[in-house]
PDB file of N, CA and C in Angstrom:
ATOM      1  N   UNK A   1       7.265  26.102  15.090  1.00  0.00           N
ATOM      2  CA  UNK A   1       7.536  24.756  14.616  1.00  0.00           C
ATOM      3  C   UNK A   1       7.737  24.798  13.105  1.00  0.00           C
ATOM      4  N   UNK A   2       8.637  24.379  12.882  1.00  0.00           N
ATOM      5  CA  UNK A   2       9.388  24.178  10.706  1.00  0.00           C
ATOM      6  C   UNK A   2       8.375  23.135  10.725  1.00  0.00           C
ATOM      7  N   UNK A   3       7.791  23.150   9.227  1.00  0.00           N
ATOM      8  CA  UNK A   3       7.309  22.380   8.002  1.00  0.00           C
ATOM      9  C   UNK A   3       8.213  21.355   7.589  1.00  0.00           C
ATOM     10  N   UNK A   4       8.069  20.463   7.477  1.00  0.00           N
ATOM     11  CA  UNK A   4       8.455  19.092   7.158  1.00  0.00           C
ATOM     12  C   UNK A   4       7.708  19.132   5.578  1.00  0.00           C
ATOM     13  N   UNK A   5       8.762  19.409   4.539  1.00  0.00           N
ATOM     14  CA  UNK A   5       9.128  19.271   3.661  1.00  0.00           C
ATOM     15  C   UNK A   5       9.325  17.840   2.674  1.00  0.00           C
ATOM     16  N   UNK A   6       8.419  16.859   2.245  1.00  0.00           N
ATOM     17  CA  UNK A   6       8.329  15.909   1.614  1.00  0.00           C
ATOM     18  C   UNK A   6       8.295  15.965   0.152  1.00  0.00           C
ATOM     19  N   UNK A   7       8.997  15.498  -0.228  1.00  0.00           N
ATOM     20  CA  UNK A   7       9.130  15.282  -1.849  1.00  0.00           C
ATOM     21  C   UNK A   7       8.394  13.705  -2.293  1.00  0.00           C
ATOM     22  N   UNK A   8       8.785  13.504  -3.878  1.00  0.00           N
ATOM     23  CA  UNK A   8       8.413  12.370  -3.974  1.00  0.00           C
ATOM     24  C   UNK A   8       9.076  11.167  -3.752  1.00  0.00           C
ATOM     25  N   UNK A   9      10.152  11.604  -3.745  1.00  0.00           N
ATOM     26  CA  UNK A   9      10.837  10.414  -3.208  1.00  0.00           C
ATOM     27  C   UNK A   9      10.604   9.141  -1.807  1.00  0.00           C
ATOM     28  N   UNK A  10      10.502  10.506  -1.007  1.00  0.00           N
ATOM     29  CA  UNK A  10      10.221  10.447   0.168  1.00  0.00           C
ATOM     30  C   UNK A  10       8.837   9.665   1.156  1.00  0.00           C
ATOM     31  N   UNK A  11       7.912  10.374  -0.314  1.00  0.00           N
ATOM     32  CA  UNK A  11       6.224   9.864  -0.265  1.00  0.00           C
ATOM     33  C   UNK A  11       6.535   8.735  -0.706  1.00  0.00           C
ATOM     34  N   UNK A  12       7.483   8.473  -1.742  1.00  0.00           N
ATOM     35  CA  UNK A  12       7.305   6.765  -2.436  1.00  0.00           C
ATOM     36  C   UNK A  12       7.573   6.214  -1.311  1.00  0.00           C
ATOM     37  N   UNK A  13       8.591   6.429  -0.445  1.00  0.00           N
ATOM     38  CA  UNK A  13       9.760   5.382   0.333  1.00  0.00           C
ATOM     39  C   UNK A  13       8.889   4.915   1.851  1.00  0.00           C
ATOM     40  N   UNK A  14       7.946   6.012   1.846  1.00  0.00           N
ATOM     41  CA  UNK A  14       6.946   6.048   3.268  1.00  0.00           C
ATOM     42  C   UNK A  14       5.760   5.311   2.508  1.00  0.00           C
ATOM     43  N   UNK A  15       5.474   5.261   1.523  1.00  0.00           N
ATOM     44  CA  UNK A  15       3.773   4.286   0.708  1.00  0.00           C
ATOM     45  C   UNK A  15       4.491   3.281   1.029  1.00  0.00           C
ATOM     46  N   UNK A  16       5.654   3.033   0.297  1.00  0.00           N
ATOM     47  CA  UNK A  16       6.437   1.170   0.558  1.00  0.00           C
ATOM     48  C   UNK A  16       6.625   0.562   1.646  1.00  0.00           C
ATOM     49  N   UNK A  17       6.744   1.496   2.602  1.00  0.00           N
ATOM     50  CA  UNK A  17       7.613   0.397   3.616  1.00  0.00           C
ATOM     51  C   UNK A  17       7.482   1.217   5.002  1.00  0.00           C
ATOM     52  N   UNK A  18       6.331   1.860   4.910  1.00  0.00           N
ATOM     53  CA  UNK A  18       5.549   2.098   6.273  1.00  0.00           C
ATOM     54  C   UNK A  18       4.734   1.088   6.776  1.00  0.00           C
ATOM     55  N   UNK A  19       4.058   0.279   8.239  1.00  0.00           N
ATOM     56  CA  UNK A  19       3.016  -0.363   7.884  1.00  0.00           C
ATOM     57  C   UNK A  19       1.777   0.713   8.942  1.00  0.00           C
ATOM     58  N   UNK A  20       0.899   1.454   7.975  1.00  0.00           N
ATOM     59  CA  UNK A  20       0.350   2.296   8.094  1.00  0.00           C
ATOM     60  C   UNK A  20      -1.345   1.680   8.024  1.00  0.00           C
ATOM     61  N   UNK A  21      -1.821   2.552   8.598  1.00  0.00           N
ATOM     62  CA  UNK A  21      -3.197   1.806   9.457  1.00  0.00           C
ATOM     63  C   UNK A  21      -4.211   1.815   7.878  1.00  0.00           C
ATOM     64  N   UNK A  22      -4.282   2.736   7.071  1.00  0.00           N
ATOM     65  CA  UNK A  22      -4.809   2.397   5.980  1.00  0.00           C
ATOM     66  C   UNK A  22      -4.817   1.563   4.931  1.00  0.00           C
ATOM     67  N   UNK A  23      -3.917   1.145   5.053  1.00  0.00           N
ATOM     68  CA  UNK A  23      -3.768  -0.216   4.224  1.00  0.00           C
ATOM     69  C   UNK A  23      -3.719  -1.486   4.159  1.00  0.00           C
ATOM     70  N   UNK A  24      -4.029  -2.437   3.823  1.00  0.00           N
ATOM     71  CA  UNK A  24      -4.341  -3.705   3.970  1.00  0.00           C
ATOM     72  C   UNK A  24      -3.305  -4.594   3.768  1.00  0.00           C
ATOM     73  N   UNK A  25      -2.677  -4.211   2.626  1.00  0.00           N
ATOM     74  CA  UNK A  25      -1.522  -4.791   1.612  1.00  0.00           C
ATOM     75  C   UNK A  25      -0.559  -4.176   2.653  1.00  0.00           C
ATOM     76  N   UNK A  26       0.385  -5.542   3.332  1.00  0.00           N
ATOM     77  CA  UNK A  26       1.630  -5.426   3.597  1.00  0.00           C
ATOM     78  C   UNK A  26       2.725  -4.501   3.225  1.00  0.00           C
ATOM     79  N   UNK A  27       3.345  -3.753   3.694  1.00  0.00           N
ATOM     80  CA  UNK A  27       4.313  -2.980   3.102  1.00  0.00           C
ATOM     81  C   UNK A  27       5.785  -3.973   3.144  1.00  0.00           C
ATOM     82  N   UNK A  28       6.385  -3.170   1.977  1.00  0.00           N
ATOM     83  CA  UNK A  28       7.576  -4.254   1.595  1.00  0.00           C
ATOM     84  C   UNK A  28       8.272  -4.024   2.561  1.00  0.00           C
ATOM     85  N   UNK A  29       9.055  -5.826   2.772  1.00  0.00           N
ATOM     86  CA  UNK A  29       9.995  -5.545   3.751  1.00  0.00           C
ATOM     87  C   UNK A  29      11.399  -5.004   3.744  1.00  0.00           C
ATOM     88  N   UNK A  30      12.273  -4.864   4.647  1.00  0.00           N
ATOM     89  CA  UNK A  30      13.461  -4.255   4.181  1.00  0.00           C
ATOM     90  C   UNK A  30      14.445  -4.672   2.892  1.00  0.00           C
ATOM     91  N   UNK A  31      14.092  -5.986   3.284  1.00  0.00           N
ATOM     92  CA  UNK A  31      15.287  -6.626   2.055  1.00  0.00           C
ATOM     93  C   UNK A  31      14.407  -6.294   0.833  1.00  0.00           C
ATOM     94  N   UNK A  32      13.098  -6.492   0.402  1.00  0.00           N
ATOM     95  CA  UNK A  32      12.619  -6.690  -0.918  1.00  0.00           C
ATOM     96  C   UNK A  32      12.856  -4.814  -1.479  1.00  0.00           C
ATOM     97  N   UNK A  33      12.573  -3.945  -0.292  1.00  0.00           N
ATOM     98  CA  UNK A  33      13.152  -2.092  -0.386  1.00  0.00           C
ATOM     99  C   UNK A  33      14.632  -2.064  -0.657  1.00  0.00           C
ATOM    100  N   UNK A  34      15.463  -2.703  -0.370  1.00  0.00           N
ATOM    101  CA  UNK A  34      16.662  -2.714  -0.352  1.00  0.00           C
ATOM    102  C   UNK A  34      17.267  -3.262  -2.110  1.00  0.00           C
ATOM    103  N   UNK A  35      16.426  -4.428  -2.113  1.00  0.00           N
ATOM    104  CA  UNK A  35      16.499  -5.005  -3.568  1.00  0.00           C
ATOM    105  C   UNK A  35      15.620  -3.499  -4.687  1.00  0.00           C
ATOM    106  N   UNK A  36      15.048  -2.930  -4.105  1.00  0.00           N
ATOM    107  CA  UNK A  36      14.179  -1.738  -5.160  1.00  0.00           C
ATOM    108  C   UNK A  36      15.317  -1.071  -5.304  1.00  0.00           C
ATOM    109  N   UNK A  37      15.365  -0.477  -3.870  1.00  0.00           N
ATOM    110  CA  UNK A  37      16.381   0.712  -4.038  1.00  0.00           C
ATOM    111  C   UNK A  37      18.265   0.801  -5.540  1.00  0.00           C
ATOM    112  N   UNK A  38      18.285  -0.629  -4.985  1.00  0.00           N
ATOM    113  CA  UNK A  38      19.844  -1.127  -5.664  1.00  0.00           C
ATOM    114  C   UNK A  38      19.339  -0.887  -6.950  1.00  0.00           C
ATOM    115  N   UNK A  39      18.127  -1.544  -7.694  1.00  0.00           N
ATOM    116  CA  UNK A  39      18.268  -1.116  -8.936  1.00  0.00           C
ATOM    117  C   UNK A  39      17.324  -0.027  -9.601  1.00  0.00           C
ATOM    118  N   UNK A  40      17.170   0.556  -8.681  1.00  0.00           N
ATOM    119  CA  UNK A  40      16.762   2.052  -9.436  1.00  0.00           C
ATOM    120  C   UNK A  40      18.440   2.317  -9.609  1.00  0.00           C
ATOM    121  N   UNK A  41      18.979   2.422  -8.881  1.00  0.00           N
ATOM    122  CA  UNK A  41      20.208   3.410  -9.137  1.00  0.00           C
ATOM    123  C   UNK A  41      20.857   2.227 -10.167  1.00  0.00           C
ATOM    124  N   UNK A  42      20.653   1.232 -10.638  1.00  0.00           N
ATOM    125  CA  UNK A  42      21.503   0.441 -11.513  1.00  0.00           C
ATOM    126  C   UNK A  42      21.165   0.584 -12.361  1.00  0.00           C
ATOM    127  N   UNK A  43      19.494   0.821 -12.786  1.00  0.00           N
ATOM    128  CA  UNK A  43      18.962   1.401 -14.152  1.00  0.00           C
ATOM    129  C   UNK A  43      18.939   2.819 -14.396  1.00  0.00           C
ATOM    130  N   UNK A  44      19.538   3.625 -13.266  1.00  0.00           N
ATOM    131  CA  UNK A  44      19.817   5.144 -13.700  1.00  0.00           C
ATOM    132  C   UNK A  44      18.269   6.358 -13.563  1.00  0.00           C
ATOM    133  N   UNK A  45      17.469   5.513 -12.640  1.00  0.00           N
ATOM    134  CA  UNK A  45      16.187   5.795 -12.452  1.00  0.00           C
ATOM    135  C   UNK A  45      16.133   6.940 -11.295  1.00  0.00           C
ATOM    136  N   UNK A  46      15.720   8.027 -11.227  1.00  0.00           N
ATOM    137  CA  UNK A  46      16.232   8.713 -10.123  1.00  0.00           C
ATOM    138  C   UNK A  46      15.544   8.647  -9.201  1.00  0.00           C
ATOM    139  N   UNK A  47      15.625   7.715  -8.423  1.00  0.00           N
ATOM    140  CA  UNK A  47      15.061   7.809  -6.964  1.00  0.00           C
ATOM    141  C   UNK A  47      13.787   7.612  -6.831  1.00  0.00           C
ATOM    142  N   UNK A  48      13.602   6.798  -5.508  1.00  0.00           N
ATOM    143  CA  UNK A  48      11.675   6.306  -5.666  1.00  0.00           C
ATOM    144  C   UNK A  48      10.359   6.903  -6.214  1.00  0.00           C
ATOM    145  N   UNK A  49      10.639   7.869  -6.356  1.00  0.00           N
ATOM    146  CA  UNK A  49       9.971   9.052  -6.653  1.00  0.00           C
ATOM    147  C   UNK A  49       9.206   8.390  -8.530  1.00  0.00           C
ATOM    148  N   UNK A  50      10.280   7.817  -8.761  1.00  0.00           N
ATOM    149  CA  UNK A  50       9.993   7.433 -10.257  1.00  0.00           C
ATOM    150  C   UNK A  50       8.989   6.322 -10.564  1.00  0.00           C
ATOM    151  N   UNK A  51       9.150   5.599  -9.085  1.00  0.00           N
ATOM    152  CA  UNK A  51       8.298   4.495  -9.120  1.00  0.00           C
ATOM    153  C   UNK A  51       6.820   4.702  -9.585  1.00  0.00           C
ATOM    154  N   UNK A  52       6.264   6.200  -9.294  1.00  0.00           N
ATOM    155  CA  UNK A  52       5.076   6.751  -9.475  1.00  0.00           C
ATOM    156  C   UNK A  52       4.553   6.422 -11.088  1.00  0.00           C
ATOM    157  N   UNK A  53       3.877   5.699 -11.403  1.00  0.00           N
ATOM    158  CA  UNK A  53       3.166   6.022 -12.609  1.00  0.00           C
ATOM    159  C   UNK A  53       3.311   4.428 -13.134  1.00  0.00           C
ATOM    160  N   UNK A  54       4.133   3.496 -12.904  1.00  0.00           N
ATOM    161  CA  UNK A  54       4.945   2.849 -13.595  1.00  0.00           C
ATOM    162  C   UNK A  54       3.730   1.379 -12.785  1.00  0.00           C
ATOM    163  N   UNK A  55       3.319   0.524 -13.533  1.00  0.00           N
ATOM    164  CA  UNK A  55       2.266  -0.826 -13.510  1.00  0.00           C
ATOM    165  C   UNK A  55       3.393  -2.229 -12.635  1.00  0.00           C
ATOM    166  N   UNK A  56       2.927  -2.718 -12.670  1.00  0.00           N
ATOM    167  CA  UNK A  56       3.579  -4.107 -11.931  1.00  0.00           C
ATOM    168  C   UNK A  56       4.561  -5.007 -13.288  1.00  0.00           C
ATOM    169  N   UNK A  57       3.747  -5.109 -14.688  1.00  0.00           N
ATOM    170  CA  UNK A  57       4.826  -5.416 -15.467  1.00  0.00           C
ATOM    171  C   UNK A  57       5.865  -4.503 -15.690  1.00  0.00           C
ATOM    172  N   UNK A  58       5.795  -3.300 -15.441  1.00  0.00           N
ATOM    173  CA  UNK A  58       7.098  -2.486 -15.886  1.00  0.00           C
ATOM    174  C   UNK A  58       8.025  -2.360 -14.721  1.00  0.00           C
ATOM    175  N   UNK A  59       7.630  -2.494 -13.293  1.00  0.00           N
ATOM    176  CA  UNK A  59       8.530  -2.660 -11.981  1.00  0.00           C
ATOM    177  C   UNK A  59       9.039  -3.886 -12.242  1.00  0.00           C
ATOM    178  N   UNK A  60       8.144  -5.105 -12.379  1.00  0.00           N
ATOM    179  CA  UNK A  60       9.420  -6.355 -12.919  1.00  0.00           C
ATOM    180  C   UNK A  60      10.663  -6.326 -13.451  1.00  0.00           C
ATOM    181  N   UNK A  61      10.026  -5.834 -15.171  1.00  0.00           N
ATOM    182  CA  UNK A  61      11.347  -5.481 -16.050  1.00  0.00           C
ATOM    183  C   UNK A  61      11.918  -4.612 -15.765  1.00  0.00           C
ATOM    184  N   UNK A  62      11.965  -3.730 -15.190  1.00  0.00           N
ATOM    185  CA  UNK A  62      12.632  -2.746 -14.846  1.00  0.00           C
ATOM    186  C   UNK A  62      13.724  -2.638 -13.709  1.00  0.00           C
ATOM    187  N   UNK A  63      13.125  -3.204 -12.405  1.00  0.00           N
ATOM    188  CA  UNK A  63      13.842  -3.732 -11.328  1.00  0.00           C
ATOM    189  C   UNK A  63      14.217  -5.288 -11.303  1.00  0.00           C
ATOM    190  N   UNK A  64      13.451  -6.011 -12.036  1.00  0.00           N
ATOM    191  CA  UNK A  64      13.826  -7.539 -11.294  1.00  0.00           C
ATOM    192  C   UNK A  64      13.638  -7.879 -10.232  1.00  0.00           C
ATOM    193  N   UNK A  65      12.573  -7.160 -10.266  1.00  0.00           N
ATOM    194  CA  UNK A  65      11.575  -7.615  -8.474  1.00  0.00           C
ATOM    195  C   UNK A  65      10.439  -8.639  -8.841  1.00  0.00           C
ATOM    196  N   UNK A  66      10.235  -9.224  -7.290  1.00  0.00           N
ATOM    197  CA  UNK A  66       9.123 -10.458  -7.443  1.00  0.00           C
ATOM    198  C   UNK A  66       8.077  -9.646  -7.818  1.00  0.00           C
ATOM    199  N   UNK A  67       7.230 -10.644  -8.814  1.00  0.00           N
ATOM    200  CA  UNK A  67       5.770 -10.056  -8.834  1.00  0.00           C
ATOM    201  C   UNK A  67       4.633  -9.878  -7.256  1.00  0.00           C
ATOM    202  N   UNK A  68       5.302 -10.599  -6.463  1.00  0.00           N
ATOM    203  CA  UNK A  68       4.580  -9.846  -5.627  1.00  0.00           C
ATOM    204  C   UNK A  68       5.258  -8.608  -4.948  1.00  0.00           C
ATOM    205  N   UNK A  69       6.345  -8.272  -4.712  1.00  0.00           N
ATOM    206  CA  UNK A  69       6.649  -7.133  -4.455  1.00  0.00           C
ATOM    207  C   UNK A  69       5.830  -5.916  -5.223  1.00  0.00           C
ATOM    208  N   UNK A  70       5.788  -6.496  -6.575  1.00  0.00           N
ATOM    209  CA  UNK A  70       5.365  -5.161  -7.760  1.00  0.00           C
ATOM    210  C   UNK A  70       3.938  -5.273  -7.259  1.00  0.00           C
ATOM    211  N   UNK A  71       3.101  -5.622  -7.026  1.00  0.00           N
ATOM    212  CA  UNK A  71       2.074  -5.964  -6.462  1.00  0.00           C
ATOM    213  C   UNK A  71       1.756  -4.905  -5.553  1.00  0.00           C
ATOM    214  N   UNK A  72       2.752  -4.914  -4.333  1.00  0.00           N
ATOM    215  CA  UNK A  72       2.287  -4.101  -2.965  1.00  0.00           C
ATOM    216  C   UNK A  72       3.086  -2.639  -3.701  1.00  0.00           C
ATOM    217  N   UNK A  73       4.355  -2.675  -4.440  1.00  0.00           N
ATOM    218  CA  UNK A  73       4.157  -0.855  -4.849  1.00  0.00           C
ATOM    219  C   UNK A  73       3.052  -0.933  -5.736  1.00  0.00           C
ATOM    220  N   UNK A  74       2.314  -1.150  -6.390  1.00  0.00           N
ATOM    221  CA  UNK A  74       1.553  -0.903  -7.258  1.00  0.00           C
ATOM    222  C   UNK A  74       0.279  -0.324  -6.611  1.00  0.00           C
ATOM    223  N   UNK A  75      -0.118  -1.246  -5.598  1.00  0.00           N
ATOM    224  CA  UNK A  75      -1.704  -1.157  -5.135  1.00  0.00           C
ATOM    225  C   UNK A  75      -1.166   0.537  -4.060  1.00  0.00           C
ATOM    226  N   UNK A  76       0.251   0.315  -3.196  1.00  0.00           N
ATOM    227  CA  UNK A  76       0.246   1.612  -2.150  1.00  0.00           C
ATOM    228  C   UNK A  76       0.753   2.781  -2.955  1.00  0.00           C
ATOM    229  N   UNK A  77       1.138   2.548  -4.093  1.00  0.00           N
ATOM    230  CA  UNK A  77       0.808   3.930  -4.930  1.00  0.00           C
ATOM    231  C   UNK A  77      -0.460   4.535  -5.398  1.00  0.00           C
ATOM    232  N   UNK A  78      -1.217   3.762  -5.877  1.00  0.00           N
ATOM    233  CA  UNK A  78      -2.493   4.191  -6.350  1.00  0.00           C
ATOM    234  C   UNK A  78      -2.953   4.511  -5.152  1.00  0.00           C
ATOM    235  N   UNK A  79      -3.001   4.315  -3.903  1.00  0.00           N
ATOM    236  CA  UNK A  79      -3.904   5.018  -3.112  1.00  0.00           C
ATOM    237  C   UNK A  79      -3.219   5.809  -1.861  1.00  0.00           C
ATOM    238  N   UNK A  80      -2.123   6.856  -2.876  1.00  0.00           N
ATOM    239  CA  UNK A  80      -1.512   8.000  -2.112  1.00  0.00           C
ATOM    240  C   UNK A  80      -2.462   8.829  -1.417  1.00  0.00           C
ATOM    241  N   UNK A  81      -3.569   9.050  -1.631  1.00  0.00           N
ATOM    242  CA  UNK A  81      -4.891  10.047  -1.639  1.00  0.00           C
ATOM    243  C   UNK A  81      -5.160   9.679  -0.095  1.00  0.00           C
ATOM    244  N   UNK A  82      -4.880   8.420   0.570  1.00  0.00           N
ATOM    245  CA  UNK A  82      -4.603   7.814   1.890  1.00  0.00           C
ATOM    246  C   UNK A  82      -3.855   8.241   2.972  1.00  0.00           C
ATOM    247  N   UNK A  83      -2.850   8.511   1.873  1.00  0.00           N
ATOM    248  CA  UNK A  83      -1.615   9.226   2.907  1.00  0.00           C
ATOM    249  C   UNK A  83      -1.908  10.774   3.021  1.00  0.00           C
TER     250      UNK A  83
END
């Protein structure tokens, strides 16, 4: 059996928008992932992967996402240690 090979991208895109038994906080739905996705690549951001590190005021300005969206990446990043 091959290894399944995950990057960060990949880990971001599965924290967001899995709804996975460890977490409490809703995972985003398609459209609000769909609205992420469009402007990473409009701000030249490479891929979810970047989302890592980055607070709920800087996903705002950065994407132009609702504060509650920035909300649910914020809280299912910090507790990758889950996944």
């Amino acid at each position: 059996m091959e290894k399944i090979m995950l990057n960060l991208n990949s880990l971001a895109t599965m924290l967001c928008t899995c709804d996975l038994y460890a977490y409490d906080e809703a995972a985003l739905t398609s459209d609000e992932w769909l609205e992420v996705e469009k402007n990473l690549k409009v701000h030249g951001l490479n891929g979810p992967g970047s989302l890592f590190g980055l607070n709920s005021d800087e996903l705002m300005d950065i994407l132009d996402i609702s504060e509650y969206s920035a909300y649910k990446i914020v809280r299912r990043m910090k507790s990758i240690q889950f996944f």
